[in-house]
PDB file of N, CA and C in Angstrom:
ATOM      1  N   UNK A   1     119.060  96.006  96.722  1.00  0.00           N
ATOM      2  CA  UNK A   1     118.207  95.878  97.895  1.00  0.00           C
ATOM      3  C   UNK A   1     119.073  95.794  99.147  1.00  0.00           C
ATOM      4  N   UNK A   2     118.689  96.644 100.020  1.00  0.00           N
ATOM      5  CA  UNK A   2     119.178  96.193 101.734  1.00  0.00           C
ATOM      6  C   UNK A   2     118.650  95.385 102.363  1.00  0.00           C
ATOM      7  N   UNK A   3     119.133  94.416 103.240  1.00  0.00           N
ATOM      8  CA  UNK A   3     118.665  93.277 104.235  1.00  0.00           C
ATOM      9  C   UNK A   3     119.222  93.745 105.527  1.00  0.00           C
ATOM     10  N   UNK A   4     117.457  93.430 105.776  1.00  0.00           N
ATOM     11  CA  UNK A   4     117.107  93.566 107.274  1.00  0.00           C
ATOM     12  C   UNK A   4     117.922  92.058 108.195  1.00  0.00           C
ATOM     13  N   UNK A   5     117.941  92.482 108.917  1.00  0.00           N
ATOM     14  CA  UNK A   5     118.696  93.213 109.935  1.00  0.00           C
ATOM     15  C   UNK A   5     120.007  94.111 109.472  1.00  0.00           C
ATOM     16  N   UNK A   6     120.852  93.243 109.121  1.00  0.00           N
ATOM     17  CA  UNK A   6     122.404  93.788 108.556  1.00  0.00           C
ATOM     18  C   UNK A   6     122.594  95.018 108.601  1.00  0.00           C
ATOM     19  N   UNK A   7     121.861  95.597 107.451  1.00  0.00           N
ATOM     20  CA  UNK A   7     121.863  97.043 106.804  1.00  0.00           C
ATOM     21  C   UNK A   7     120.948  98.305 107.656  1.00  0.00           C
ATOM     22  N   UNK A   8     120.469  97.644 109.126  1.00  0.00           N
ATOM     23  CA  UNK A   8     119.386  98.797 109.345  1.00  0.00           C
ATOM     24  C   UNK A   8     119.963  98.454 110.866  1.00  0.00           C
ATOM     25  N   UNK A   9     120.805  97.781 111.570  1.00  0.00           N
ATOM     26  CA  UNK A   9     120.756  97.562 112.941  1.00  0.00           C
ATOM     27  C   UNK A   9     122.240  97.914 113.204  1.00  0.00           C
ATOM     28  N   UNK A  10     122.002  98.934 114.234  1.00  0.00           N
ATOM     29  CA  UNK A  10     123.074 100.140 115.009  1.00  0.00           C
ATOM     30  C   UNK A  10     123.228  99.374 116.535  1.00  0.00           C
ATOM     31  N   UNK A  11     123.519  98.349 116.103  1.00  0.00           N
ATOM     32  CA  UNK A  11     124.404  97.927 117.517  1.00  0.00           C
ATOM     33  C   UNK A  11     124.888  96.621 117.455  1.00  0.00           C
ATOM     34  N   UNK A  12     125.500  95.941 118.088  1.00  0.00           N
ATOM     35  CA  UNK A  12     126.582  94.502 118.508  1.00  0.00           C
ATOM     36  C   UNK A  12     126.061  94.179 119.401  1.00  0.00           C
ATOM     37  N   UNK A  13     125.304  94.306 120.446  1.00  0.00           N
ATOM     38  CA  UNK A  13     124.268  94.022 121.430  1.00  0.00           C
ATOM     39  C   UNK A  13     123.172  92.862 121.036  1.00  0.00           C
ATOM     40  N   UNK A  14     123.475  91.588 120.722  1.00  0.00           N
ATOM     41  CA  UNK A  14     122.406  90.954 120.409  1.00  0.00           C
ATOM     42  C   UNK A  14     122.438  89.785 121.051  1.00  0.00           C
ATOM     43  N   UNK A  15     121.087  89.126 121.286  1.00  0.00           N
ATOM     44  CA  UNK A  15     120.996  87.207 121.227  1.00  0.00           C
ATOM     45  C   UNK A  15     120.715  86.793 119.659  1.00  0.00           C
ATOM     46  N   UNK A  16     121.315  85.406 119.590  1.00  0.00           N
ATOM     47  CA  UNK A  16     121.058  84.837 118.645  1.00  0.00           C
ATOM     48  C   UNK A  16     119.519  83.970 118.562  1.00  0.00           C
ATOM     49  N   UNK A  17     118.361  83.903 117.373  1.00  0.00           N
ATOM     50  CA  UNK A  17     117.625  83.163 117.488  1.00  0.00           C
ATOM     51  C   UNK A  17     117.433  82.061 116.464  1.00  0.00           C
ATOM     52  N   UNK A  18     117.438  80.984 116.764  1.00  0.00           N
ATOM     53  CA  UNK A  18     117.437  80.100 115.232  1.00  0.00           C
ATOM     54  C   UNK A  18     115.888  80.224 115.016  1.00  0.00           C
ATOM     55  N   UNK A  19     116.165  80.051 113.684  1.00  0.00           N
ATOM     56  CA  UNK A  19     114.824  80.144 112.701  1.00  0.00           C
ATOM     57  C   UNK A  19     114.501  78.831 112.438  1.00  0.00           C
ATOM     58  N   UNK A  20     113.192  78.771 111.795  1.00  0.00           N
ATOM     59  CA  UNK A  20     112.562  77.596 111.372  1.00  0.00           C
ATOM     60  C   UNK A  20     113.005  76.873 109.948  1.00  0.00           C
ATOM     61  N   UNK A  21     113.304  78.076 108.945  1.00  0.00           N
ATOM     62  CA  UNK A  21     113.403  78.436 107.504  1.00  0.00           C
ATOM     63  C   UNK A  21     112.493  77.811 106.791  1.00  0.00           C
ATOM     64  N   UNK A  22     111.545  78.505 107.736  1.00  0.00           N
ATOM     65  CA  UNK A  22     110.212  78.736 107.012  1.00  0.00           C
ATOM     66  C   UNK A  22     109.287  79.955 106.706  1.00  0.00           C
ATOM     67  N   UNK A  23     108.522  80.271 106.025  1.00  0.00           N
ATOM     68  CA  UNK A  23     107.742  81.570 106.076  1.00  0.00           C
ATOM     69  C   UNK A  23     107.132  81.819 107.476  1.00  0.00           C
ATOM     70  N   UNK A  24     106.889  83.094 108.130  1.00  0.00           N
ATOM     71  CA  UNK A  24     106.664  83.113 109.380  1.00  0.00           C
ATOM     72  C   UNK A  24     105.324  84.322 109.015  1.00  0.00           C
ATOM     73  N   UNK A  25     104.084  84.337 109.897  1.00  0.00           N
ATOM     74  CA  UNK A  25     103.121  85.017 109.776  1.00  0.00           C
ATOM     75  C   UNK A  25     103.196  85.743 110.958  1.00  0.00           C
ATOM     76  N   UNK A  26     102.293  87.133 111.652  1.00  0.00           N
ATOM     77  CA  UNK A  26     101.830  87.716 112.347  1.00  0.00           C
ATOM     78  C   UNK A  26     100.928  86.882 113.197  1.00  0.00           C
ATOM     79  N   UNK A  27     100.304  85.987 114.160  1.00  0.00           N
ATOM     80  CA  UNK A  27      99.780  85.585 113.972  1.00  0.00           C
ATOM     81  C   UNK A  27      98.440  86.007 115.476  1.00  0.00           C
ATOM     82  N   UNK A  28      97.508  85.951 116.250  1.00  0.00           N
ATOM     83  CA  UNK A  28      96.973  86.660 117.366  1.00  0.00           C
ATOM     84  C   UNK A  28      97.229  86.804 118.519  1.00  0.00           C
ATOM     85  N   UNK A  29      97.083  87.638 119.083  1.00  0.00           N
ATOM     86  CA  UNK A  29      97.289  87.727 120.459  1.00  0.00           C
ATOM     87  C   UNK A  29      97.322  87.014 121.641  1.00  0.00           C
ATOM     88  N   UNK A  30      98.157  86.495 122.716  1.00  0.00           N
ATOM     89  CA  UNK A  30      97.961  85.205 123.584  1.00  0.00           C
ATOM     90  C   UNK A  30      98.738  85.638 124.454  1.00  0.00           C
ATOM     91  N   UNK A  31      97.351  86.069 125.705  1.00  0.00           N
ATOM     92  CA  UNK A  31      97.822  86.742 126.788  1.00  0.00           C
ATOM     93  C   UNK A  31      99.040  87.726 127.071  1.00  0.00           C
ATOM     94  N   UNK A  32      98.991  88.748 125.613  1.00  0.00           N
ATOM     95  CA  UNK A  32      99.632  90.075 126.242  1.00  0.00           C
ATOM     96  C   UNK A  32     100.614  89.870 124.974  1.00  0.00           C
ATOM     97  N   UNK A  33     100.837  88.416 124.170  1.00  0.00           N
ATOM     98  CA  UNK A  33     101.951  88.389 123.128  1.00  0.00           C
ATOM     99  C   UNK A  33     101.574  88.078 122.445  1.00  0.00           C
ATOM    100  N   UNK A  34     102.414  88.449 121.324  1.00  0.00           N
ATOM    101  CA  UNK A  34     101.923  88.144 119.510  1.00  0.00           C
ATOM    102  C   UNK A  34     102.104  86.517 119.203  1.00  0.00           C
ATOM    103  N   UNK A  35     101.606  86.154 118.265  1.00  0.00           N
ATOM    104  CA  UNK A  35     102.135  84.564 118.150  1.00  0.00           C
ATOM    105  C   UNK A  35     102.728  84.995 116.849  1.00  0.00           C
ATOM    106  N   UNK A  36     103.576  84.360 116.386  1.00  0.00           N
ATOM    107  CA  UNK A  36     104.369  84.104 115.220  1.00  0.00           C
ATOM    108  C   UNK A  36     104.300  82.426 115.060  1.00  0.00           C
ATOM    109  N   UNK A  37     103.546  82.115 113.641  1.00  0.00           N
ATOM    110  CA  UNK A  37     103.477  81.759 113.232  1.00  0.00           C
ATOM    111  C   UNK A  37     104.039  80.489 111.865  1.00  0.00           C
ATOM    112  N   UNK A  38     104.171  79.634 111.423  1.00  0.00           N
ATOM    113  CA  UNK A  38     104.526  79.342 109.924  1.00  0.00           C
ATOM    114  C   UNK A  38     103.331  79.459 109.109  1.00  0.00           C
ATOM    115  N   UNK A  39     103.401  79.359 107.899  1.00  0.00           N
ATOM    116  CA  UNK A  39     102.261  79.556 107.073  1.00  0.00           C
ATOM    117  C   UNK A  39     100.946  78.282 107.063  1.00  0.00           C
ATOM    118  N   UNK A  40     102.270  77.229 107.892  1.00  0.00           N
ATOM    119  CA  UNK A  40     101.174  76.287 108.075  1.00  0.00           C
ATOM    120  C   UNK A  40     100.300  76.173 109.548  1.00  0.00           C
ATOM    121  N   UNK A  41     100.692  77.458 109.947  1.00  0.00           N
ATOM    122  CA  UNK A  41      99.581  77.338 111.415  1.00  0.00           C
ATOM    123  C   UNK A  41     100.592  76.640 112.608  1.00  0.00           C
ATOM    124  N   UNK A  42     101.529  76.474 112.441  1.00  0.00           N
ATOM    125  CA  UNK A  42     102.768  75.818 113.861  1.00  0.00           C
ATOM    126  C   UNK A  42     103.208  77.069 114.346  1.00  0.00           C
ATOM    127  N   UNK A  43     102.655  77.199 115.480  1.00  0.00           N
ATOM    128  CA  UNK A  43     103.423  77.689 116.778  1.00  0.00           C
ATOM    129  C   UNK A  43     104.990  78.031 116.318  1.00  0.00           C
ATOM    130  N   UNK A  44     106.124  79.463 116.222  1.00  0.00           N
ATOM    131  CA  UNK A  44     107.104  79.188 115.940  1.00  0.00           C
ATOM    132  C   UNK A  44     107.676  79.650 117.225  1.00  0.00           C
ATOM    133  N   UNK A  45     106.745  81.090 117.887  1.00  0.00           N
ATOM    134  CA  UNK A  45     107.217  81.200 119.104  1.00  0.00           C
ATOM    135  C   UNK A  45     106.486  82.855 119.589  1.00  0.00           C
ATOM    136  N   UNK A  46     106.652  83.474 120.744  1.00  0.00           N
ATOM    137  CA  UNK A  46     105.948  84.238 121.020  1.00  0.00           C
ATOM    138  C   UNK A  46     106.412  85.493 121.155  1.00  0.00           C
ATOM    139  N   UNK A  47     106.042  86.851 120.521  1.00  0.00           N
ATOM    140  CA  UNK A  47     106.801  88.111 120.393  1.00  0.00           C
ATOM    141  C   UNK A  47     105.978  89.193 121.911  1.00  0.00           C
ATOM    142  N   UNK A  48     106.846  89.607 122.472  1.00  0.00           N
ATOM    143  CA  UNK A  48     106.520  90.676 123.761  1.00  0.00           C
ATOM    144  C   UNK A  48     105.708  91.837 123.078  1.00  0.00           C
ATOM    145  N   UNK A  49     105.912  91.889 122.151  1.00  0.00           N
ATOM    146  CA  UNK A  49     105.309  93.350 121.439  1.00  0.00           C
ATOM    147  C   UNK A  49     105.483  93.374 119.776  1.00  0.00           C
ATOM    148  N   UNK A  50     104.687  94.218 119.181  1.00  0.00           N
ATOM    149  CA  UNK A  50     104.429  94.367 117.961  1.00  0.00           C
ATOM    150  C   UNK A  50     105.908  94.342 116.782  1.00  0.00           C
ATOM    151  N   UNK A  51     106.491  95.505 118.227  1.00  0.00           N
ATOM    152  CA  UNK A  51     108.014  96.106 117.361  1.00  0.00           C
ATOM    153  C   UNK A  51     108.921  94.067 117.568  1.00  0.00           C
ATOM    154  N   UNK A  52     108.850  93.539 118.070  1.00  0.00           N
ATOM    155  CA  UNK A  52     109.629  92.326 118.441  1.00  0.00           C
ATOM    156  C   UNK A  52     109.125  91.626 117.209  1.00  0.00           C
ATOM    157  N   UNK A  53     107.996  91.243 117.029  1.00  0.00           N
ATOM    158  CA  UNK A  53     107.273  90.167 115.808  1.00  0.00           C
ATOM    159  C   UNK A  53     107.653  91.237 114.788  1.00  0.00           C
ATOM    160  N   UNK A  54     107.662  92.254 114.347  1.00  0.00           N
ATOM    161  CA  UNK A  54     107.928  92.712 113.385  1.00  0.00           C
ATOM    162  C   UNK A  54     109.449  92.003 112.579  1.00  0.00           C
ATOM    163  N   UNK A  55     110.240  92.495 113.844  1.00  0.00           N
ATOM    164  CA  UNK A  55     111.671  92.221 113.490  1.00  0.00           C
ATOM    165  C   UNK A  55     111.863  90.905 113.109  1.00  0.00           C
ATOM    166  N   UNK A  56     110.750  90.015 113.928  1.00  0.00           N
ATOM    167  CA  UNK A  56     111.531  88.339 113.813  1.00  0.00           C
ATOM    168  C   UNK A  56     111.111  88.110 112.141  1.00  0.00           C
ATOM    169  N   UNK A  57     109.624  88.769 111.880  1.00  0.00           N
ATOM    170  CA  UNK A  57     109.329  88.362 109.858  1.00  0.00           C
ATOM    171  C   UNK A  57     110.077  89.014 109.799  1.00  0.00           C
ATOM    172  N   UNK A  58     110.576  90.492 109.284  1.00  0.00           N
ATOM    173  CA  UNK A  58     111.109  90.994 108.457  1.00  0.00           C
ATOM    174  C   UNK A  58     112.684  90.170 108.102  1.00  0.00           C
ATOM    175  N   UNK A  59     113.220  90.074 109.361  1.00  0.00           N
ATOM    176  CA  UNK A  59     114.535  89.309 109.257  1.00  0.00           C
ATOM    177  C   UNK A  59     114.649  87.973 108.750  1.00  0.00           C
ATOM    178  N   UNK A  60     113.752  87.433 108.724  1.00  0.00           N
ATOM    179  CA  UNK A  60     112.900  86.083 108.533  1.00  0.00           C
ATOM    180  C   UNK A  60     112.821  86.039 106.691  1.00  0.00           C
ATOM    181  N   UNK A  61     113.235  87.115 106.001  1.00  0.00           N
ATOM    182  CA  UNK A  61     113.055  87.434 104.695  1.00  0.00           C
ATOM    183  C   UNK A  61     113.582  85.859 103.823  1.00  0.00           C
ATOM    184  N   UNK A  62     114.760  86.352 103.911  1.00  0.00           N
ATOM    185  CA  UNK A  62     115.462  85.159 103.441  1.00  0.00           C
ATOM    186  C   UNK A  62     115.846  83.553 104.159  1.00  0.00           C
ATOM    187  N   UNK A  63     114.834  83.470 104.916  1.00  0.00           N
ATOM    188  CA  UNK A  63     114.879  82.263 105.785  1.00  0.00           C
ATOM    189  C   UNK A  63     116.004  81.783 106.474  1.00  0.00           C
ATOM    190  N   UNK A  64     116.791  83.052 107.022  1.00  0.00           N
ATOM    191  CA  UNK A  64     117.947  82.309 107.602  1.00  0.00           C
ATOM    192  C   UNK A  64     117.952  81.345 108.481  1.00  0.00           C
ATOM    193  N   UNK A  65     119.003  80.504 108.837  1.00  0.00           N
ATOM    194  CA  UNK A  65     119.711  79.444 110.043  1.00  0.00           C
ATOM    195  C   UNK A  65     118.779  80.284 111.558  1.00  0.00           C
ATOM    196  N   UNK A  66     119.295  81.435 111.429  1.00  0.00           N
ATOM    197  CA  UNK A  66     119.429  82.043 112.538  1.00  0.00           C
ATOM    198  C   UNK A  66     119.402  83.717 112.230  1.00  0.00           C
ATOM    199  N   UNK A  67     119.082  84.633 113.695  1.00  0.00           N
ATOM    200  CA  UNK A  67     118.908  85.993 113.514  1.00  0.00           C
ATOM    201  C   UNK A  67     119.582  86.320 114.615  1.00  0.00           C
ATOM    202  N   UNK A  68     120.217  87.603 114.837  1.00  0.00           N
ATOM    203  CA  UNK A  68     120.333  88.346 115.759  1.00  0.00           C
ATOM    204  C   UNK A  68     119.243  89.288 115.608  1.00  0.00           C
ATOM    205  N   UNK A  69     118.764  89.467 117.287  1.00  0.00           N
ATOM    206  CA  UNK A  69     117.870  90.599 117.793  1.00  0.00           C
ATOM    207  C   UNK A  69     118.457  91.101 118.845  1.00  0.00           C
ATOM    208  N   UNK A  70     118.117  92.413 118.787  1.00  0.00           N
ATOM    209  CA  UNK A  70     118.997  93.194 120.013  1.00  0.00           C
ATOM    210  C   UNK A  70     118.388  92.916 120.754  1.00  0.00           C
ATOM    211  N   UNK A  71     119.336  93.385 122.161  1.00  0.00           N
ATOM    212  CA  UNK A  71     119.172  92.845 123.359  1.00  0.00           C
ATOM    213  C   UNK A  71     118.173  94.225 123.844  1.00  0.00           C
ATOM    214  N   UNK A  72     118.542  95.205 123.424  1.00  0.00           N
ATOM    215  CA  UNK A  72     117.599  96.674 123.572  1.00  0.00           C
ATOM    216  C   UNK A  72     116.216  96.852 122.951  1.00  0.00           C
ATOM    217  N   UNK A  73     115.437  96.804 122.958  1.00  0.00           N
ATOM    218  CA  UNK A  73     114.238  97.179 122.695  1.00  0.00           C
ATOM    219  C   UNK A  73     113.785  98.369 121.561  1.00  0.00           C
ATOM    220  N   UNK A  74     114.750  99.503 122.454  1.00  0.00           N
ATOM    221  CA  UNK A  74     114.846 100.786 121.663  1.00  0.00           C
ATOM    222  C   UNK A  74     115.609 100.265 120.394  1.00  0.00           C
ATOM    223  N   UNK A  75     116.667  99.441 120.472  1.00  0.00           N
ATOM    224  CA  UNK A  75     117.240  99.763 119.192  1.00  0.00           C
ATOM    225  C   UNK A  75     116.910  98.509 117.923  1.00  0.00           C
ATOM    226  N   UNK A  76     116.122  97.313 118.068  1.00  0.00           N
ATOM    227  CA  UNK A  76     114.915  96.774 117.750  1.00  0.00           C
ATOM    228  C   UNK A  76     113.804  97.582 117.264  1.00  0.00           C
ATOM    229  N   UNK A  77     113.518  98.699 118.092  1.00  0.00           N
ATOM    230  CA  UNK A  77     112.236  99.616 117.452  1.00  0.00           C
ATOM    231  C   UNK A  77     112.803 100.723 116.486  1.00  0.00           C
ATOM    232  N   UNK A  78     114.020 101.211 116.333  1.00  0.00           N
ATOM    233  CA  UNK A  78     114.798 101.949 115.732  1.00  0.00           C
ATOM    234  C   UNK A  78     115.349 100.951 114.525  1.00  0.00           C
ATOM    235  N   UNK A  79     115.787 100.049 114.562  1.00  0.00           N
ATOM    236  CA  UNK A  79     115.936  99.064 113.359  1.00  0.00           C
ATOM    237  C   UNK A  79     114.443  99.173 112.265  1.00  0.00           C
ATOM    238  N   UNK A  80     113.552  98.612 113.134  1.00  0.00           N
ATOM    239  CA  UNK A  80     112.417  98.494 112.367  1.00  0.00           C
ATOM    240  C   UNK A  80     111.739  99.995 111.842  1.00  0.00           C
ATOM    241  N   UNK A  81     111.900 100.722 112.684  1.00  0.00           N
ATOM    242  CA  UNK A  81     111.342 102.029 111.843  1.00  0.00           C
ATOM    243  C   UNK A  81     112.798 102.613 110.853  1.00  0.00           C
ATOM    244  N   UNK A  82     113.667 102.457 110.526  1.00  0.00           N
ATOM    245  CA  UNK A  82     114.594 102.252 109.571  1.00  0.00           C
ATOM    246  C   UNK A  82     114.070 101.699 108.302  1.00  0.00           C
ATOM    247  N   UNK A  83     114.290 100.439 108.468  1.00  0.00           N
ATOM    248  CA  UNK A  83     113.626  99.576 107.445  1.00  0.00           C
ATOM    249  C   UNK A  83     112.103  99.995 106.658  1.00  0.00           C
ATOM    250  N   UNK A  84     111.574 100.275 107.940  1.00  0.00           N
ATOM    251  CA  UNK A  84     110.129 100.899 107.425  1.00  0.00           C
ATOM    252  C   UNK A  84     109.736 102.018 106.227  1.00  0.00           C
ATOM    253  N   UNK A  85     110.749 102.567 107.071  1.00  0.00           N
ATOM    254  CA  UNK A  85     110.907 104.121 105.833  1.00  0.00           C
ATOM    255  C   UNK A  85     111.679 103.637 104.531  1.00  0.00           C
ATOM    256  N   UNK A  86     112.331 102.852 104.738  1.00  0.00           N
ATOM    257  CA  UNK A  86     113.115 102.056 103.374  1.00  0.00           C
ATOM    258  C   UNK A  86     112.108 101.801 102.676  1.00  0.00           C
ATOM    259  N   UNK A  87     111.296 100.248 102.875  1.00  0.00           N
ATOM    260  CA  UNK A  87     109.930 100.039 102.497  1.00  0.00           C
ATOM    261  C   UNK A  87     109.338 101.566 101.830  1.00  0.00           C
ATOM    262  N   UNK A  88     109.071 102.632 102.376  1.00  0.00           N
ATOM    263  CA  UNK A  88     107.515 103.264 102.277  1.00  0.00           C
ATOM    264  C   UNK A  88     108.204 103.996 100.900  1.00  0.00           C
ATOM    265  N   UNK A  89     109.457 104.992 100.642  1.00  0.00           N
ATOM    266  CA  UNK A  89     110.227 105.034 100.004  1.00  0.00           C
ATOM    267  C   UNK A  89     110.279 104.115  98.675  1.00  0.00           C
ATOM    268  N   UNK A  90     110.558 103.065  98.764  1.00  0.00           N
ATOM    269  CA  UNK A  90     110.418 102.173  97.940  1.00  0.00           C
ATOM    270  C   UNK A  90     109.720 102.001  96.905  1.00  0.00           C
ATOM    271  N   UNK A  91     108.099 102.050  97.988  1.00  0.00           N
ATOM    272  CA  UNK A  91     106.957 102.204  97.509  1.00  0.00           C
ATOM    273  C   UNK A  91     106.204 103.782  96.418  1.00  0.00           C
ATOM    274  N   UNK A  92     107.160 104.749  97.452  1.00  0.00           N
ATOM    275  CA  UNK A  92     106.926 105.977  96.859  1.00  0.00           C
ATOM    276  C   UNK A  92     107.433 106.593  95.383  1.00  0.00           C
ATOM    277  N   UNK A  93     108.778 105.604  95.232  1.00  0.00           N
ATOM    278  CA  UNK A  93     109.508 105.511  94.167  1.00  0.00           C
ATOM    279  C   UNK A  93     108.874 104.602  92.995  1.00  0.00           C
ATOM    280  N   UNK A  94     108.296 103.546  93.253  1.00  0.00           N
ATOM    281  CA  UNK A  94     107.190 102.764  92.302  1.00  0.00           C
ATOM    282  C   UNK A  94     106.418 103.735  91.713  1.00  0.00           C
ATOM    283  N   UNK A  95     105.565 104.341  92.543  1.00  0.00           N
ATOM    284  CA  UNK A  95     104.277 105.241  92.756  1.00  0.00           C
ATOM    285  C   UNK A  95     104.739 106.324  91.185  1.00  0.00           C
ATOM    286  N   UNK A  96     105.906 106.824  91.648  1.00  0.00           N
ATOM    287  CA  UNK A  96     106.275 107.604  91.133  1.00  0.00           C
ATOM    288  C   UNK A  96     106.623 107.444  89.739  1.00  0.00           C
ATOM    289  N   UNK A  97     107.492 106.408  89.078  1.00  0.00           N
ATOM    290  CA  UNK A  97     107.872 105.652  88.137  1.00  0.00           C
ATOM    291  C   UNK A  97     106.215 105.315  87.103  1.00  0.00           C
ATOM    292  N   UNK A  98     105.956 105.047  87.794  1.00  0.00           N
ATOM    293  CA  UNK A  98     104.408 104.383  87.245  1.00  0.00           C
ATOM    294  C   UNK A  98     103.711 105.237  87.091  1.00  0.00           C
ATOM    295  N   UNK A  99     103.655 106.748  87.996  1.00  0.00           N
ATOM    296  CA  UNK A  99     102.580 107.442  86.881  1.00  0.00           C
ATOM    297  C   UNK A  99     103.168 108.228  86.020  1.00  0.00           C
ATOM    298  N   UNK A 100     104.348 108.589  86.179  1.00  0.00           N
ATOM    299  CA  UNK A 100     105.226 108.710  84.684  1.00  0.00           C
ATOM    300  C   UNK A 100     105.267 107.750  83.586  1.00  0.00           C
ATOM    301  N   UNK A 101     105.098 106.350  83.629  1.00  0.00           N
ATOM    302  CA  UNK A 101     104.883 105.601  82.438  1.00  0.00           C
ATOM    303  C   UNK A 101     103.968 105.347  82.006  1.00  0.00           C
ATOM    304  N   UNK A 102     102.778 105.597  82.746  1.00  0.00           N
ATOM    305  CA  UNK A 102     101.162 105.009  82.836  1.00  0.00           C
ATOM    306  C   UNK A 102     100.353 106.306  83.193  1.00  0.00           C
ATOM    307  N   UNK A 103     100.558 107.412  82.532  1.00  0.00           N
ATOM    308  CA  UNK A 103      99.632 108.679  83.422  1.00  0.00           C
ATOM    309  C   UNK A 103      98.032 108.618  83.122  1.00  0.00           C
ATOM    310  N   UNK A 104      97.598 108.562  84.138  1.00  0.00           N
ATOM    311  CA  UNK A 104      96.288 108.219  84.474  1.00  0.00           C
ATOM    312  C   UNK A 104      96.234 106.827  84.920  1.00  0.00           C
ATOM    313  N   UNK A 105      97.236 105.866  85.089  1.00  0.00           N
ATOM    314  CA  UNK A 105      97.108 104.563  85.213  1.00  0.00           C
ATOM    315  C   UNK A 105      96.338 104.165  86.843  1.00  0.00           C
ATOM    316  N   UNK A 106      95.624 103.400  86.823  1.00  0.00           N
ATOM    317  CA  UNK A 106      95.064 103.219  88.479  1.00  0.00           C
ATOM    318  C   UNK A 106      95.601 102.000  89.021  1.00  0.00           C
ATOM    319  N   UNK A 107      96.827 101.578  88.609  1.00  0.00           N
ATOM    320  CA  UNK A 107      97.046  99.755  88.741  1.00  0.00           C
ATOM    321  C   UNK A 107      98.479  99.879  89.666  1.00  0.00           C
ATOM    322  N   UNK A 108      98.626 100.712  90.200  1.00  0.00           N
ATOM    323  CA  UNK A 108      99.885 101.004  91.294  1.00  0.00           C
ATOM    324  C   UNK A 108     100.183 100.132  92.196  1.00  0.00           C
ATOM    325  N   UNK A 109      98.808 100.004  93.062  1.00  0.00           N
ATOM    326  CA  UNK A 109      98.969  99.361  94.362  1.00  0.00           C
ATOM    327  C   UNK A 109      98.853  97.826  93.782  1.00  0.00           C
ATOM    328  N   UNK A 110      98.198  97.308  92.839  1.00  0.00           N
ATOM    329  CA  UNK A 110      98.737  96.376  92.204  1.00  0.00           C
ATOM    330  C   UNK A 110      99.950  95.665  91.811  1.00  0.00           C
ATOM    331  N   UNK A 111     100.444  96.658  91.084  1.00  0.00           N
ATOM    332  CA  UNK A 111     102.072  96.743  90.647  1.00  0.00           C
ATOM    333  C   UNK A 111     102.826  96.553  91.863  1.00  0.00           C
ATOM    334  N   UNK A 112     102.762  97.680  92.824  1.00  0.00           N
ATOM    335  CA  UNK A 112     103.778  97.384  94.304  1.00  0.00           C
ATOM    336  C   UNK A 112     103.432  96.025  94.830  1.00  0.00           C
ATOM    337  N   UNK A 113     102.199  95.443  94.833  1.00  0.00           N
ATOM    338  CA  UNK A 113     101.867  94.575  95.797  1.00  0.00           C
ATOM    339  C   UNK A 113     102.849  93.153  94.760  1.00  0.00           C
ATOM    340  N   UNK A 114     102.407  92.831  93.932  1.00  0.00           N
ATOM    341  CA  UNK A 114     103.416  92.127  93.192  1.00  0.00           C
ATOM    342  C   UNK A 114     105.092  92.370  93.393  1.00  0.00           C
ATOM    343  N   UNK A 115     104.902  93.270  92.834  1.00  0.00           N
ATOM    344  CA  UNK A 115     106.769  93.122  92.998  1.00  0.00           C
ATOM    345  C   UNK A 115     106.927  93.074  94.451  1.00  0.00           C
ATOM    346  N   UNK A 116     106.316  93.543  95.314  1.00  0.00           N
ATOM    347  CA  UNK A 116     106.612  93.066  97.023  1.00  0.00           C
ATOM    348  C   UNK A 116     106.830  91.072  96.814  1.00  0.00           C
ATOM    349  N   UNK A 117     105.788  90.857  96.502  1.00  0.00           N
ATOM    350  CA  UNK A 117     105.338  89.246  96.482  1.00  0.00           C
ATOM    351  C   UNK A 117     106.675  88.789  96.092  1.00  0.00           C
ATOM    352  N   UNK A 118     107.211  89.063  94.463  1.00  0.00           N
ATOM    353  CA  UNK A 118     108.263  88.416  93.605  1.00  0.00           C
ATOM    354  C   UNK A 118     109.564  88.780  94.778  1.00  0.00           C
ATOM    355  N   UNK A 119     109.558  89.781  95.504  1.00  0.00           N
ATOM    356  CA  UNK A 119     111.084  89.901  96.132  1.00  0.00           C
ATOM    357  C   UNK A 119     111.032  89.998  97.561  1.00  0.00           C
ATOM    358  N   UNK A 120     109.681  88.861  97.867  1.00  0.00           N
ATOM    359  CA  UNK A 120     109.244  88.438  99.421  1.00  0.00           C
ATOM    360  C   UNK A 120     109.500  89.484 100.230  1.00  0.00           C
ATOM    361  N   UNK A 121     109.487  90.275 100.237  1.00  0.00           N
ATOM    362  CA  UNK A 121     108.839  91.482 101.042  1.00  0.00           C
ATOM    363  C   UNK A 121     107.828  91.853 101.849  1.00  0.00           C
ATOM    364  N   UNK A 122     107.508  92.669 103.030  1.00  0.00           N
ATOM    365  CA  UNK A 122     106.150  92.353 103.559  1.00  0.00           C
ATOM    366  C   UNK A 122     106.371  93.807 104.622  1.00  0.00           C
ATOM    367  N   UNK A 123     105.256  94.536 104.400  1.00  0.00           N
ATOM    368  CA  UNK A 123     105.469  95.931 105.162  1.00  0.00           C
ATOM    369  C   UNK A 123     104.048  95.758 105.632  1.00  0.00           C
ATOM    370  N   UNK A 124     104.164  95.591 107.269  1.00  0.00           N
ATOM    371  CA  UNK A 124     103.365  95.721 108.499  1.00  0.00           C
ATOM    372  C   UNK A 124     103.084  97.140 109.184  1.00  0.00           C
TER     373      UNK A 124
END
């Protein structure tokens, strides 16, 4: 497996953000920004845009201390659509595996959604 940020981010350009090291949710809109969340409903802090909250869960995987996020925007939105295609890939490779072992099987999106769960994963 590759980890996000590390393996998907094309630049040295960053701030550091400490984390909670806790699970972090998507959470609604508040005046123009995303809320990010813990699973228990605490405020962790507020994302400018979709591509920003994306990055803070995904990086958020393994509950680090702390994250770097670029200081660029573009290359924050280029990280995450990286990763993304990793994810969809991923998924396409399951897809694939499974109706070669299971032909006719209908339990796919099942199967992916689990093994997402077991290796905390989460594609937005």
């Amino acid at each position: 497996m590759k980890n996000f940020p590390d393996d998907f981010l094309g630049t040295d350009s960053v701030n550091s953000m400490a984390m909670p090291g806790k699970t972090l949710v998507i959470g609604g809109s508040f005046f123009g920004s995303l809320e990010i969340l813990t699973t228990d409903g605490t405020l962790f802090t507020n994302a400018d845009s979709n591509i920003i909250a994306k990055y803070i869960i995904y990086s958020n995987r393994n509950r680090p201390p702390k994250i770097n996020i670029p200081k660029n925007e573009i290359d924050t939105k280029n990280a995450v659509d990286k990763y993304e295609n990793y994810l969809d890939n991923i998924i396409k490779q399951i897809e694939a595996d499974y109706k070669k072992t299971f032909p006719g099987g209908k339990d796919s999106a099942l199967l992916i959604n689990n093994i997402f769960k077991i290796l905390n994963l989460t594609r937005h």
